[in-house]
C-alpha atoms as a PDB file:
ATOM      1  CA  UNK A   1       5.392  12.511 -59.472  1.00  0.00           C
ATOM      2  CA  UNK A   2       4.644  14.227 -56.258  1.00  0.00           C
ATOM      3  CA  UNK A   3       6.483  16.052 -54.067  1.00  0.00           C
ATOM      4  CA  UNK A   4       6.185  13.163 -51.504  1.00  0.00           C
ATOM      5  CA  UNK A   5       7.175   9.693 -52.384  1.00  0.00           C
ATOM      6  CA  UNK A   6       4.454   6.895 -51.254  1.00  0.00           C
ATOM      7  CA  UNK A   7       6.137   4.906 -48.435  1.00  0.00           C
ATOM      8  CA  UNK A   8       4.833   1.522 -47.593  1.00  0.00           C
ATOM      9  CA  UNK A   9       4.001   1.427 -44.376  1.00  0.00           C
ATOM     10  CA  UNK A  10       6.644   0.576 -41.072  1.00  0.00           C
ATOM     11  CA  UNK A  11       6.632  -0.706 -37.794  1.00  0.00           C
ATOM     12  CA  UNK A  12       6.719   1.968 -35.596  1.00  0.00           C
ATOM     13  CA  UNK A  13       9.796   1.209 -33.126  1.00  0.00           C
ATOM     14  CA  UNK A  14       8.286   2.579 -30.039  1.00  0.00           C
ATOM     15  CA  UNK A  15       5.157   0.216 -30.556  1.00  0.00           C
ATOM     16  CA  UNK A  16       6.368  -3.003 -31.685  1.00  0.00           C
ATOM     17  CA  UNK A  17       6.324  -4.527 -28.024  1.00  0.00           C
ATOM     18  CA  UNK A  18       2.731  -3.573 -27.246  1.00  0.00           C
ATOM     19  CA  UNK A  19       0.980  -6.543 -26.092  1.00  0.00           C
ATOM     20  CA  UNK A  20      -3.140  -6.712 -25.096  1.00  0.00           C
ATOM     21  CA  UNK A  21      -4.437  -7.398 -21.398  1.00  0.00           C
ATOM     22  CA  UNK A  22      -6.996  -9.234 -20.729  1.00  0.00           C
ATOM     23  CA  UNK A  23      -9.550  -6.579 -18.547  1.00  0.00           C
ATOM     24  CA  UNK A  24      -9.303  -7.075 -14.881  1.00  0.00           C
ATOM     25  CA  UNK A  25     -12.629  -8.106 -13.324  1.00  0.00           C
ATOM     26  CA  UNK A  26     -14.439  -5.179 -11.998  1.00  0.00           C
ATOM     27  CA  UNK A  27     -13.646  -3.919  -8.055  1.00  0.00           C
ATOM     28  CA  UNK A  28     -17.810  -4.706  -6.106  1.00  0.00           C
ATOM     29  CA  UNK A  29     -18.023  -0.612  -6.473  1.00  0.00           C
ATOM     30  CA  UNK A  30     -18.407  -0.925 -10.265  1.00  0.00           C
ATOM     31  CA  UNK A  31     -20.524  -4.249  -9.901  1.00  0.00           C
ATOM     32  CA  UNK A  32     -22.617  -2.635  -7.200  1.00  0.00           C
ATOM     33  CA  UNK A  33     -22.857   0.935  -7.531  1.00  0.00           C
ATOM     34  CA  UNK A  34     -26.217   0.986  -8.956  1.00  0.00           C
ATOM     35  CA  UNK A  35     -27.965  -0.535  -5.918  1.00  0.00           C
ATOM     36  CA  UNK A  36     -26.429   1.516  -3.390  1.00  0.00           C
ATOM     37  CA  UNK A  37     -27.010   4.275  -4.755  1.00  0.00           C
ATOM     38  CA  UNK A  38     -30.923   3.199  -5.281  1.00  0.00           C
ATOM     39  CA  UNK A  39     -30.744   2.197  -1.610  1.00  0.00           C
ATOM     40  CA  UNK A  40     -29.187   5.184  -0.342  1.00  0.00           C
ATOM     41  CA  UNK A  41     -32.090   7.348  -2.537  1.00  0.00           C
ATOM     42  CA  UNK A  42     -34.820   5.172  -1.453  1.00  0.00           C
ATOM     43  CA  UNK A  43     -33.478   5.638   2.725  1.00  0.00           C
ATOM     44  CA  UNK A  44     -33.430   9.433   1.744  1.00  0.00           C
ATOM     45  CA  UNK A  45     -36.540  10.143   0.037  1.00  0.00           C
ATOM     46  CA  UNK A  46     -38.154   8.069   3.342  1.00  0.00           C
ATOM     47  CA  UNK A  47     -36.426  10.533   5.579  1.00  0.00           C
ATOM     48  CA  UNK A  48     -37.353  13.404   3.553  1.00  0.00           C
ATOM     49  CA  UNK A  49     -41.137  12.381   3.524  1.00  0.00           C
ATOM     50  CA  UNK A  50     -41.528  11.817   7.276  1.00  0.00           C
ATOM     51  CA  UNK A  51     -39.635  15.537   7.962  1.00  0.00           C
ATOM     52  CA  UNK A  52     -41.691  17.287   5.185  1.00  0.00           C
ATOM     53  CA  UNK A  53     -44.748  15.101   4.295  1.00  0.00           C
ATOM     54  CA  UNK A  54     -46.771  17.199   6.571  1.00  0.00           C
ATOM     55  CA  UNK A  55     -49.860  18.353   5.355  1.00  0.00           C
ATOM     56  CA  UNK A  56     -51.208  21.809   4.857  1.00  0.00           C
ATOM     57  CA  UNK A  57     -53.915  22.107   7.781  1.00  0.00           C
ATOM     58  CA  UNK A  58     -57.331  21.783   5.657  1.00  0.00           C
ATOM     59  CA  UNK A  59     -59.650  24.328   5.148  1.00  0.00           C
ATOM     60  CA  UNK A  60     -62.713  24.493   7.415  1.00  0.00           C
ATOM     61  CA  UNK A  61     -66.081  23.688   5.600  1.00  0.00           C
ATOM     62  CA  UNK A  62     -67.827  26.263   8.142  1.00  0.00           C
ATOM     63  CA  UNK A  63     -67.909  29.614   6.671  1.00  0.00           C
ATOM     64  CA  UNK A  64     -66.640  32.926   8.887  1.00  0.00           C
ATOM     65  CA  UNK A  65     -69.029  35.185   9.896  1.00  0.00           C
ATOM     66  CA  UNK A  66     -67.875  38.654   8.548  1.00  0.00           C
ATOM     67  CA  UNK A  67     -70.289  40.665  10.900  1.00  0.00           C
ATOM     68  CA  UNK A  68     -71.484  40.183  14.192  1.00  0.00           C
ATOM     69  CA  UNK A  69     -74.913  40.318  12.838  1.00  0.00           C
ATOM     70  CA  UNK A  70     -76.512  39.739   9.700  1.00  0.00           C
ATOM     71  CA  UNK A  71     -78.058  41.877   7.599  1.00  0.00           C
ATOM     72  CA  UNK A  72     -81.440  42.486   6.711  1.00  0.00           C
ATOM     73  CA  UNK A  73     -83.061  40.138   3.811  1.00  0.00           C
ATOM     74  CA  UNK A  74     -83.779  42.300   0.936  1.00  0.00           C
ATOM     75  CA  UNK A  75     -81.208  45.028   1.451  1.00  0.00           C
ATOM     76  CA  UNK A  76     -78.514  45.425  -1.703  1.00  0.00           C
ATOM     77  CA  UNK A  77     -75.285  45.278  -0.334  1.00  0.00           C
ATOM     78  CA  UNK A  78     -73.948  48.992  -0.769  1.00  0.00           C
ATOM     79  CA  UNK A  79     -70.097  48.892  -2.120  1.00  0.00           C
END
Protein backbone atom coordinates (compact mmCIF):
# COMPACT_ATOMS: atom_id res chain seq x y z
CA UNK A 1 0.00 0.00 0.00
CA UNK A 2 0.50 3.68 -0.18
CA UNK A 3 1.72 6.01 1.96
CA UNK A 4 -1.85 7.47 2.31
CA UNK A 5 -4.73 5.32 3.27
CA UNK A 6 -8.02 5.89 0.96
CA UNK A 7 -10.61 7.55 3.25
CA UNK A 8 -14.21 7.42 2.30
CA UNK A 9 -15.42 10.51 2.12
CA UNK A 10 -16.99 12.84 5.40
CA UNK A 11 -19.25 15.45 6.09
CA UNK A 12 -17.43 18.37 6.48
CA UNK A 13 -18.59 19.88 10.01
CA UNK A 14 -18.46 23.46 9.07
CA UNK A 15 -20.86 22.71 6.02
CA UNK A 16 -23.40 20.38 7.14
CA UNK A 17 -26.01 23.27 7.88
CA UNK A 18 -25.75 24.92 4.47
CA UNK A 19 -29.11 25.29 3.12
CA UNK A 20 -30.04 26.85 -0.71
CA UNK A 21 -32.01 30.27 -1.22
CA UNK A 22 -34.24 30.71 -3.51
CA UNK A 23 -32.72 34.05 -5.71
CA UNK A 24 -34.33 37.24 -4.73
CA UNK A 25 -36.17 38.90 -7.63
CA UNK A 26 -34.04 41.42 -9.28
CA UNK A 27 -34.03 45.36 -7.79
CA UNK A 28 -35.85 47.61 -11.45
CA UNK A 29 -31.90 48.68 -11.93
CA UNK A 30 -31.02 45.12 -13.03
CA UNK A 31 -34.50 44.70 -14.88
CA UNK A 32 -34.08 48.10 -16.47
CA UNK A 33 -30.64 49.03 -16.94
CA UNK A 34 -30.50 48.30 -20.52
CA UNK A 35 -33.10 50.90 -21.56
CA UNK A 36 -31.81 53.67 -19.66
CA UNK A 37 -28.84 53.43 -20.63
CA UNK A 38 -30.11 53.24 -24.51
CA UNK A 39 -32.21 56.28 -23.57
CA UNK A 40 -29.64 58.19 -21.94
CA UNK A 41 -27.22 57.37 -25.31
CA UNK A 42 -29.91 58.11 -27.67
CA UNK A 43 -30.66 61.91 -25.56
CA UNK A 44 -26.77 62.27 -25.89
CA UNK A 45 -25.90 61.45 -29.30
CA UNK A 46 -29.09 64.09 -30.14
CA UNK A 47 -27.30 66.70 -28.12
CA UNK A 48 -24.05 65.94 -29.56
CA UNK A 49 -25.42 66.21 -33.23
CA UNK A 50 -27.19 69.56 -32.85
CA UNK A 51 -23.71 71.12 -31.03
CA UNK A 52 -21.39 69.49 -33.68
CA UNK A 53 -23.50 68.45 -36.74
CA UNK A 54 -22.48 71.60 -38.38
CA UNK A 55 -21.34 71.38 -41.70
CA UNK A 56 -18.08 72.31 -43.28
CA UNK A 57 -19.03 75.58 -45.37
CA UNK A 58 -19.03 74.08 -49.12
CA UNK A 59 -16.73 74.85 -51.61
CA UNK A 60 -17.63 77.52 -54.17
CA UNK A 61 -18.18 76.14 -57.79
CA UNK A 62 -16.76 79.66 -59.12
CA UNK A 63 -13.15 79.43 -59.65
CA UNK A 64 -10.60 82.38 -58.13
CA UNK A 65 -9.06 84.48 -60.38
CA UNK A 66 -5.24 84.20 -59.68
CA UNK A 67 -4.37 87.46 -61.68
CA UNK A 68 -6.01 90.55 -62.18
CA UNK A 69 -5.82 89.92 -65.81
CA UNK A 70 -5.54 87.09 -67.96
CA UNK A 71 -3.02 86.12 -69.99
CA UNK A 72 -2.53 86.07 -73.51
CA UNK A 73 -3.99 82.87 -75.55
CA UNK A 74 -1.11 81.06 -76.92
CA UNK A 75 1.57 82.01 -74.43
CA UNK A 76 3.25 78.77 -72.43
CA UNK A 77 3.03 79.44 -68.99
CA UNK A 78 6.81 80.06 -67.94
CA UNK A 79 7.57 78.12 -64.43
Amino acid sequence: MGMFKDAPPSEHPDFTQVRFMAAGTPSWWKRNRHKALGVAGLLAGFWLANHYGTAAPAASCTPTATTPTPAPQGAAAAH
